[in-house]
N, C-alpha and C. Protein backbone atom coordinates (compact mmCIF):
# COMPACT_ATOMS: atom_id res chain seq x y z
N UNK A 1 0.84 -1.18 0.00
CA UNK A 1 0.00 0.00 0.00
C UNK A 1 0.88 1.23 0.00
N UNK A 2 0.22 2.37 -0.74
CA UNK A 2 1.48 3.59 -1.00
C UNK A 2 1.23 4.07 0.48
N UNK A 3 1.89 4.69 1.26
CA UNK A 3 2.10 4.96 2.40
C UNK A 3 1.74 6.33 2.22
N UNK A 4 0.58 7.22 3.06
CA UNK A 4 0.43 8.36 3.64
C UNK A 4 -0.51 8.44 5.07
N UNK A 5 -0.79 9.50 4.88
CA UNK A 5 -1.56 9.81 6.22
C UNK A 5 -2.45 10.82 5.76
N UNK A 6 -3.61 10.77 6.57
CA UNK A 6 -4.48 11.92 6.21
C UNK A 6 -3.71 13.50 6.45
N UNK A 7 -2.92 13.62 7.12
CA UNK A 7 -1.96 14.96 7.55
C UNK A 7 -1.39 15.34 5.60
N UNK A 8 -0.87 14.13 5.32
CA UNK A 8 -0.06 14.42 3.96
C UNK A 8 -0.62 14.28 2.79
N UNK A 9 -2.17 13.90 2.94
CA UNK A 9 -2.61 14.36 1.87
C UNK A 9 -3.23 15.57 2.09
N UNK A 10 -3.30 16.11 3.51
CA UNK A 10 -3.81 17.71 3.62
C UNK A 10 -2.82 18.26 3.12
N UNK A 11 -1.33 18.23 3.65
CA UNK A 11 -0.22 18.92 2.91
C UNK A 11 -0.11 18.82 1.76
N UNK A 12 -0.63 17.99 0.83
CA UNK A 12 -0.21 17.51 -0.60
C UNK A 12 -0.84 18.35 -0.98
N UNK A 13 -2.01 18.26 -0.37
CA UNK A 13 -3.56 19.53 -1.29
C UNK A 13 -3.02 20.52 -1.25
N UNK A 14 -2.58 21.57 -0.24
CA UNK A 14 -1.84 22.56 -0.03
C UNK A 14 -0.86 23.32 -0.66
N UNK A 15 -0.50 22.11 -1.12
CA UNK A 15 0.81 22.23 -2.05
C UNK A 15 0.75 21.85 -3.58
N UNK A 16 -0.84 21.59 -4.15
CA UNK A 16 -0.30 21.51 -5.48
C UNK A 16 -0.12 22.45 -6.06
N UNK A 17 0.02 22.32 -7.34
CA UNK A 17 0.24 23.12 -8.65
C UNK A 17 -0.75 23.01 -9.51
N UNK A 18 -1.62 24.42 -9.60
CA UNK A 18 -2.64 23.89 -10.83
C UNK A 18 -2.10 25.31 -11.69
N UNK A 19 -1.98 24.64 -12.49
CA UNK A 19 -1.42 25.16 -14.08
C UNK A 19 -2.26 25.56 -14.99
N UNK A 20 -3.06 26.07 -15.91
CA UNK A 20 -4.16 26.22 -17.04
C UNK A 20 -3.18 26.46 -17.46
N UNK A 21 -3.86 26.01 -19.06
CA UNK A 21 -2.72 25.99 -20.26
C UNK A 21 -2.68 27.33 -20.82
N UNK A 22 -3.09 28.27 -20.70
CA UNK A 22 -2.71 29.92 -21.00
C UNK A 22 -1.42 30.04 -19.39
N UNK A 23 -1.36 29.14 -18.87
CA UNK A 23 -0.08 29.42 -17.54
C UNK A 23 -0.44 30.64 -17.08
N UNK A 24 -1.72 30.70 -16.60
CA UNK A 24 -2.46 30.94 -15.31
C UNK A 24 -2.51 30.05 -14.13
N UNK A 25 -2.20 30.99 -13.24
CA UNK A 25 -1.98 29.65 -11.73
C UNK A 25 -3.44 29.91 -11.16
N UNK A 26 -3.97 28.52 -10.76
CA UNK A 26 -4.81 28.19 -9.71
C UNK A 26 -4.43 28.15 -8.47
N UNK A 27 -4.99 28.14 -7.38
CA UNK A 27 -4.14 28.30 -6.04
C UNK A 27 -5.10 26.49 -5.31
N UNK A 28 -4.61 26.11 -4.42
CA UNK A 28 -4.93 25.01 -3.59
C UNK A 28 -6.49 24.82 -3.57
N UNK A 29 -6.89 25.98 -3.15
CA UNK A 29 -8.17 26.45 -3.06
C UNK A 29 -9.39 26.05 -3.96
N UNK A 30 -8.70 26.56 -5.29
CA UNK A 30 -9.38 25.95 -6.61
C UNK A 30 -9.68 24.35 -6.67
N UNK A 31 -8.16 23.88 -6.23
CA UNK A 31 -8.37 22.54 -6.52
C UNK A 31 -9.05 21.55 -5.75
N UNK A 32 -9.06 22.51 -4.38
CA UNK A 32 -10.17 21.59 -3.41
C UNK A 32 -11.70 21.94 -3.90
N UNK A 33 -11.82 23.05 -4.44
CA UNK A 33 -12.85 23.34 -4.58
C UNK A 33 -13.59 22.23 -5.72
N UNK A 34 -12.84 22.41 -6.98
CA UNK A 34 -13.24 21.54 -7.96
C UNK A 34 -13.58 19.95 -7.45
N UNK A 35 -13.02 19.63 -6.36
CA UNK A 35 -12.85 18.20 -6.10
C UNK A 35 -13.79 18.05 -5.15
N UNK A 36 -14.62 18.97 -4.30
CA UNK A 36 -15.84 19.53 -3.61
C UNK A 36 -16.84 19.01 -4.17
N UNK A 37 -16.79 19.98 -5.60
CA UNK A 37 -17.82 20.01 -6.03
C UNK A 37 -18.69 19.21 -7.48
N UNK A 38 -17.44 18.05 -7.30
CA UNK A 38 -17.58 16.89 -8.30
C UNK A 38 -16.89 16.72 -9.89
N UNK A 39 -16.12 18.32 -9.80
CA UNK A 39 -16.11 18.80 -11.59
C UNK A 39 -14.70 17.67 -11.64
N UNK A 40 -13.90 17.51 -10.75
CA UNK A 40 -12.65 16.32 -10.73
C UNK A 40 -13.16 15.06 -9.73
N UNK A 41 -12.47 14.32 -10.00
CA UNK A 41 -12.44 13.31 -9.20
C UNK A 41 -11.36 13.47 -8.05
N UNK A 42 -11.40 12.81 -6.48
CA UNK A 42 -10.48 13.34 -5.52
C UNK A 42 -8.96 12.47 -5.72
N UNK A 43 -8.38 12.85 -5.38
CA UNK A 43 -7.07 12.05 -5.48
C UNK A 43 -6.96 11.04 -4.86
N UNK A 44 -7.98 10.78 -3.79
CA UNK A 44 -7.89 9.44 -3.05
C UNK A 44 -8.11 8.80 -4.09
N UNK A 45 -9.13 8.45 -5.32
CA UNK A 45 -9.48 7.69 -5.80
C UNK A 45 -8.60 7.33 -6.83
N UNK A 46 -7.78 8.34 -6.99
CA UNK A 46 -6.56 8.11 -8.36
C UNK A 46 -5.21 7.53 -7.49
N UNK A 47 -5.21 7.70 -6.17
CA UNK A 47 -3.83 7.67 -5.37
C UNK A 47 -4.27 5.57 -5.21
N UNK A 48 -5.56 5.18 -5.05
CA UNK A 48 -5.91 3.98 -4.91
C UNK A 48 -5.64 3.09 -5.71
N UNK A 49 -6.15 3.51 -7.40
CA UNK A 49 -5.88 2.72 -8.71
C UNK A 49 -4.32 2.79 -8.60
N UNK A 50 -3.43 3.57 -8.57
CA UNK A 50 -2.10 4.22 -8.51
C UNK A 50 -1.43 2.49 -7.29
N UNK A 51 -2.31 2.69 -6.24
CA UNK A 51 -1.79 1.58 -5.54
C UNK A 51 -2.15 0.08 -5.79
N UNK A 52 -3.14 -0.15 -6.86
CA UNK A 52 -3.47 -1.31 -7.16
C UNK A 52 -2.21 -1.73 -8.24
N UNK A 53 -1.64 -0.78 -8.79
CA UNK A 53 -0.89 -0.60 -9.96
C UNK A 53 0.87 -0.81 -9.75
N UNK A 54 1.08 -0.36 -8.26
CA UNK A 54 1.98 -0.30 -7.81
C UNK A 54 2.04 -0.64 -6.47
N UNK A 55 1.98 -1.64 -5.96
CA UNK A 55 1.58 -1.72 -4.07
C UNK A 55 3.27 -1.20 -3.99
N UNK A 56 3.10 -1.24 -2.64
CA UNK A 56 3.88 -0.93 -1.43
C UNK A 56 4.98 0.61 -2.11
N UNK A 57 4.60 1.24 -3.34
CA UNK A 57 5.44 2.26 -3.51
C UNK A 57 5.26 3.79 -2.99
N UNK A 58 6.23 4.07 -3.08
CA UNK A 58 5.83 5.76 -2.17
C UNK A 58 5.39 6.90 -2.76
N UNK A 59 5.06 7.70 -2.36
CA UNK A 59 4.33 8.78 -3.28
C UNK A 59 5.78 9.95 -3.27
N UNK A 60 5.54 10.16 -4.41
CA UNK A 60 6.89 11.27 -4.26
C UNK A 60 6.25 12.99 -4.97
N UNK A 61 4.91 12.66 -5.91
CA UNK A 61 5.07 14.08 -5.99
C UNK A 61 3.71 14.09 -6.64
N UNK A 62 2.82 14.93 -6.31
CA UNK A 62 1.56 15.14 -7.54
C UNK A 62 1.06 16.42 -7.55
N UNK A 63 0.78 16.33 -8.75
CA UNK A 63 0.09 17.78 -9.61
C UNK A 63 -1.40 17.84 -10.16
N UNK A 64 -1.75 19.08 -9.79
CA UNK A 64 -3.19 18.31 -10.34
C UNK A 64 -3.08 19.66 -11.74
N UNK A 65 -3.15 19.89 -13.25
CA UNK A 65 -2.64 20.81 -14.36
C UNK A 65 -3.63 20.81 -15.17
N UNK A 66 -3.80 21.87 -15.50
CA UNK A 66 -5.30 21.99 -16.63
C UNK A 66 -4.73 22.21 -18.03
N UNK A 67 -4.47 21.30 -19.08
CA UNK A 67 -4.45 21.04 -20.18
C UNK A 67 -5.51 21.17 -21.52
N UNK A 68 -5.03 22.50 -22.22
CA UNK A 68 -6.29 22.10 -23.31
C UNK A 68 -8.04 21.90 -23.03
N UNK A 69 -8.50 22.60 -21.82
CA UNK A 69 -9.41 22.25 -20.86
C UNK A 69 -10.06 21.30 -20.13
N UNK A 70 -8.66 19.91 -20.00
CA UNK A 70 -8.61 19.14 -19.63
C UNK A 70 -7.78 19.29 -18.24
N UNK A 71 -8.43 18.94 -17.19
CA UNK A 71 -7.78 18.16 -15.99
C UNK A 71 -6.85 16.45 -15.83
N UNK A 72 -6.43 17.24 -15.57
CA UNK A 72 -4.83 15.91 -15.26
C UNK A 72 -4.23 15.79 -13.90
N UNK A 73 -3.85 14.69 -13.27
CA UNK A 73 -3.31 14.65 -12.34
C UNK A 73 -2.40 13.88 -12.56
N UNK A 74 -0.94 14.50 -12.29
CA UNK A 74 0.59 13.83 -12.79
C UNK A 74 0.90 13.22 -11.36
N UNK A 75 1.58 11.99 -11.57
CA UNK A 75 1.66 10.96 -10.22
C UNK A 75 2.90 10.68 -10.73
N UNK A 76 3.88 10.92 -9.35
CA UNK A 76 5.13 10.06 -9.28
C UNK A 76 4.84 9.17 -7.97
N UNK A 77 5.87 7.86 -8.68
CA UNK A 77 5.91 6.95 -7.24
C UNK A 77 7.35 6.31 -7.52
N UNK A 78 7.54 5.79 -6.40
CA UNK A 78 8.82 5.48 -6.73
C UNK A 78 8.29 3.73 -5.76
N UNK A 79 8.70 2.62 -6.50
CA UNK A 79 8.36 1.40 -6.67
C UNK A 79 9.16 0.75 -5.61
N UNK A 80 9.06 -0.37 -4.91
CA UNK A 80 9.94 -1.18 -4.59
C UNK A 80 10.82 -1.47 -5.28
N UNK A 81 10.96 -1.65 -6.81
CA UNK A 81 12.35 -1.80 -7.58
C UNK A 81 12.86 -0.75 -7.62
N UNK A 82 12.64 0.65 -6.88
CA UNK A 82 13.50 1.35 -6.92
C UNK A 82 13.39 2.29 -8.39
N UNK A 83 12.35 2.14 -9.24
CA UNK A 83 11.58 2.65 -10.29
C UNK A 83 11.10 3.95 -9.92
N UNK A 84 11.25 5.00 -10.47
CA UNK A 84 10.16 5.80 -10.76
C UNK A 84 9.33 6.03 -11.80
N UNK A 85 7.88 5.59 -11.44
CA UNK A 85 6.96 6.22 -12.19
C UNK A 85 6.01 6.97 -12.41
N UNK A 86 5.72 7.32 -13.81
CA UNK A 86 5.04 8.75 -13.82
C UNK A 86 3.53 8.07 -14.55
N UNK A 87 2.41 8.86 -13.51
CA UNK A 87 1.18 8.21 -14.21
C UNK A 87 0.71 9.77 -14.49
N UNK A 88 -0.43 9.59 -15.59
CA UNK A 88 -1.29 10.63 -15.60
C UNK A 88 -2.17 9.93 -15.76
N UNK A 89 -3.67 10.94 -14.93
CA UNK A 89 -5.12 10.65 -15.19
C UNK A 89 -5.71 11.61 -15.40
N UNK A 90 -6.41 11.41 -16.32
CA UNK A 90 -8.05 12.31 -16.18
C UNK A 90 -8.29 12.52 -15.53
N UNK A 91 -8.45 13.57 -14.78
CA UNK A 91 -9.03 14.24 -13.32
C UNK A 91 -10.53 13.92 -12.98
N UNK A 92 -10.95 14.31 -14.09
CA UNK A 92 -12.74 14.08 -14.40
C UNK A 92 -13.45 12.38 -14.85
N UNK A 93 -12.75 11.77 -15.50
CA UNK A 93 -13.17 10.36 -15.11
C UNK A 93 -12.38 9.35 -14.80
N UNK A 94 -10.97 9.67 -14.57
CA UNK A 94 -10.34 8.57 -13.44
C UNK A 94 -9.42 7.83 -14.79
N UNK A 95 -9.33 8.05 -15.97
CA UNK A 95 -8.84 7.10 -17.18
C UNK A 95 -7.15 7.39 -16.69
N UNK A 96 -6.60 6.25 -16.98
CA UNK A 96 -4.97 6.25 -16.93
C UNK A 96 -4.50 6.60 -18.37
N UNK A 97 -3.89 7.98 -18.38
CA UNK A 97 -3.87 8.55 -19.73
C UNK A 97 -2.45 7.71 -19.86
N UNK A 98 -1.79 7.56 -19.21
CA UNK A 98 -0.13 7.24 -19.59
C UNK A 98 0.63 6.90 -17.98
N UNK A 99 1.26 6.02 -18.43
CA UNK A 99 2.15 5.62 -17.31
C UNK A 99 3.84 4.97 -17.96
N UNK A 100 4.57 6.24 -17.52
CA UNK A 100 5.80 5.72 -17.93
C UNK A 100 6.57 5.80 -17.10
N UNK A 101 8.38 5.36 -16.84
CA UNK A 101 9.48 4.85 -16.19
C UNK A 101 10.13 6.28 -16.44
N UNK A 102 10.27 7.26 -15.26
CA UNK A 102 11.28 8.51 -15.33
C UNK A 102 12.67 8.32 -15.67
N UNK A 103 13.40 8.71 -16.37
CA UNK A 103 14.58 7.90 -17.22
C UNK A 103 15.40 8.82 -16.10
C-alpha cells in the first residue's frame, strides 16, 4: 500500500500546482474546490488505482494541471524496484492517460 496519512494528503492539497494551459496559476483552493464540487475526481481515488498498480510504492510528488481544458493529475511513485513512475489521469473520469518509467 502507498504509504500516507491523512496529515499528507492535507499537505499535498496545499501544495499543489494547478497550471491552465494559457499558464495561469490556480491556487490550492481551486483545486479543493473543484474536487468539492464533483467537476474532478479526488485524489484518493486516483492515489488507490495508482496503488493497485503499484503496491507498497511511495508517493513522491503530484500535480493536479489543466491542459487544453482538460484536468490531469501527474503521479510520481517510486516502486519497490527502486523505479520511478510517472502516471497521468483524467481528473474528471479517473482514465490512466499514460504511465511511464522517469529515465
Amino acid at each position: 500500500m502507498i504509504k500516507y496519512s491523512i496529515n499528507l494528503l492535507t499537505l499535498l492539497l496545499s501544495m499543489w500546482l494547478v497550471t491552465a494551459s494559457a499558464s495561469s496559476k490556480l491556487d490550492h483552493d481551486e483545486a479543493l474546490r473543484l474536487s468539492q464540487s464533483g467537476q474532478i475526481l479526488s485524489f484518493q481515488t486516483l492515489l488507490n488505482d495508482a496503488d493497485k498498480r503499484y503496491p507498497q510504492s511511495h508517493l513522491l510528488e503530484v500535480k493536479l494541471k489543466q491542459k487544453h481544458g482538460r484536468f490531469v493529475y501527474k503521479v510520481e511513485l517510486l516502486t519497490p524496484a527502486k523505479e520511478v513512475r510517472k502516471l497521468r489521469y483524467d481528473a474528471q473520469s479517473g482514465e490512466l492517460l499514460k504511465d511511464e518509467e522517469d529515465d
